[in-house]
Protein backbone atom coordinates (compact mmCIF):
# COMPACT_ATOMS: atom_id res chain seq x y z
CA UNK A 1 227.29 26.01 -132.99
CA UNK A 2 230.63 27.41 -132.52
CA UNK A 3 233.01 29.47 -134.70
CA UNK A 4 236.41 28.34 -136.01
CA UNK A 5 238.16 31.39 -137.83
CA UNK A 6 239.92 31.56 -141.15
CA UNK A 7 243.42 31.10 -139.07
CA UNK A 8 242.51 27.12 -138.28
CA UNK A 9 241.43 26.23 -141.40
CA UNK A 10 244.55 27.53 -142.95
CA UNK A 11 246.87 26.55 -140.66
CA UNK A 12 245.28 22.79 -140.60
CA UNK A 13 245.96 23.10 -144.89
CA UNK A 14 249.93 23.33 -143.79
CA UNK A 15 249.61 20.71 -141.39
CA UNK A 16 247.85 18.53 -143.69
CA UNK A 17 249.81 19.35 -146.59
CA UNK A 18 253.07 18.60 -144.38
CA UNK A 19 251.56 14.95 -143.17
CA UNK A 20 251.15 13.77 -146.34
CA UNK A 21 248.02 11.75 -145.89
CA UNK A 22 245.19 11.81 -148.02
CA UNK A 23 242.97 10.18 -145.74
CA UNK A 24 243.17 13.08 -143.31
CA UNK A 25 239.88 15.33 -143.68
CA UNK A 26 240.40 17.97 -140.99
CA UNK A 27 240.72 18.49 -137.10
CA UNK A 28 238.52 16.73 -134.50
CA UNK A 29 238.24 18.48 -131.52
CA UNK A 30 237.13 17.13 -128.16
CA UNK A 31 236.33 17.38 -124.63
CA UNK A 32 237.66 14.67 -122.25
CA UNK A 33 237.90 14.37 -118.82
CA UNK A 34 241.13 15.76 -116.38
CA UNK A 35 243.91 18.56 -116.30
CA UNK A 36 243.97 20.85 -113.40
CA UNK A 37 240.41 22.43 -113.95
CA UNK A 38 238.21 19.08 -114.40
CA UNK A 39 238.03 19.12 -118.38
CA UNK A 40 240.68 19.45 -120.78
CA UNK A 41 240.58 20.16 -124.99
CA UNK A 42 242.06 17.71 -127.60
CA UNK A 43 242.78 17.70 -130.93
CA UNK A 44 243.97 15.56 -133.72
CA UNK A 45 243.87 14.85 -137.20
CA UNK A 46 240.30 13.07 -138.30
CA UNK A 47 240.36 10.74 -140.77
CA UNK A 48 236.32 10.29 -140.90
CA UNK A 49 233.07 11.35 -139.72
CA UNK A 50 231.42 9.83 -136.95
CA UNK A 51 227.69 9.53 -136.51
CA UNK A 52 226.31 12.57 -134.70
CA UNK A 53 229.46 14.96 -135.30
CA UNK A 54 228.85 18.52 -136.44
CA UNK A 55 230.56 19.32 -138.83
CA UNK A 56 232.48 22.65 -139.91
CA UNK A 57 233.64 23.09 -143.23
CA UNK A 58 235.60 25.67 -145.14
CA UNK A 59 234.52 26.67 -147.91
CA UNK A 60 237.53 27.60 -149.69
CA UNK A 61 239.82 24.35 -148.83
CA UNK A 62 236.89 21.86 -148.06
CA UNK A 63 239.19 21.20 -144.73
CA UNK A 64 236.54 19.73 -141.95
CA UNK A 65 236.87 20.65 -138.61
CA UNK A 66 234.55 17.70 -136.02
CA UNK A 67 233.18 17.74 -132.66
CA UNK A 68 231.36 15.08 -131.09
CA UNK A 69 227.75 15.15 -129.56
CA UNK A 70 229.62 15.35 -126.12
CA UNK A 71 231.88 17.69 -126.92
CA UNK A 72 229.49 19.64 -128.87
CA UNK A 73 227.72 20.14 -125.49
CA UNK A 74 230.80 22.00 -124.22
CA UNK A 75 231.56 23.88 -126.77
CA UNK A 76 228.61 25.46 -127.91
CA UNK A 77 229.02 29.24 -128.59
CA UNK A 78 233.07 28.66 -128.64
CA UNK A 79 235.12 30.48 -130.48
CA UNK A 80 238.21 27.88 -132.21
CA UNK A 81 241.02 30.33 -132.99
CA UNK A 82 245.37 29.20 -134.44
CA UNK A 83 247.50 32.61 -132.52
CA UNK A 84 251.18 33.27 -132.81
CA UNK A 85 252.63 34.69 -129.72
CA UNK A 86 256.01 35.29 -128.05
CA UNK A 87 255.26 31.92 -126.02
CA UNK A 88 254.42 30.35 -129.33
CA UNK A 89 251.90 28.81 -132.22
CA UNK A 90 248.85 26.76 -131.32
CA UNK A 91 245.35 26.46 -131.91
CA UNK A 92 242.93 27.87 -128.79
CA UNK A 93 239.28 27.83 -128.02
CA UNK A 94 237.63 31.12 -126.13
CA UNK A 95 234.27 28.93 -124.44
CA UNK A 96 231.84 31.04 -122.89
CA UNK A 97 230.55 28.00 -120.87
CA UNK A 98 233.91 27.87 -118.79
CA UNK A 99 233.40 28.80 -115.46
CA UNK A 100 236.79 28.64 -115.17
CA UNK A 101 240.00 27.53 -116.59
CA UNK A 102 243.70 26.66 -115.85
CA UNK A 103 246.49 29.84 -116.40
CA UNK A 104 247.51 27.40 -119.73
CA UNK A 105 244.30 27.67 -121.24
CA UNK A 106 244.36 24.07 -121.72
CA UNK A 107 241.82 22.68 -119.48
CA UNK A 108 238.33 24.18 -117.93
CA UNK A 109 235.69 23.62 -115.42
CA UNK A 110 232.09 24.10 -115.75
């Protein structure tokens, strides 16, 4: 399980509304290989479900947010978070199974 706060689900409403694509359903988010800690986080729009993703859906805007069985693994007990800051806007994940991570926050090892 993880937790994706009221912040993502309203910030991926903008971003959907300013795509313009109906067939967009919500956010994947995944775990791939590389970056400077041995895994790194993606995202992008999903346009389906896949078999075997879990699936996180606000109630309010229906908006999906997807992970993978791999990913899943990864990210269990994560926290999916959208922050403004000085440096800037962007979505972030807090993953207690990170034994450590890059100074970017983009990438982890476990």
């Amino acid at each position: 399980m993880i937790e994706v706060t009221e912040a993502v689900y309203w910030r991926l409403m903008k971003l959907m509304e300013e795509e313009s694509d109906d067939s967009i359903i919500g956010l994947r988010i995944f775990v791939q290989g590389g970056g400077c800690s041995g895994f790194q986080y993606g995202f992008k729009f999903a346009d389906a479900m896949e078999d075997g993703d879990e699936v996180f859906e606000d109630d309010t805007t229906g908006i999906k947010v997807l992970v993978d069985p791999v990913s899943m693994a990864y990210l269990n007990g994560a926290t999916v978070d959208y922050v403004k800051s000085v440096a800037g806007e962007q979505f972030t994940i807090k993953n207690p199974n990170a034994t450590s991570k890059c100074g970017c926050g983009s990438s982890f090892g476990t």
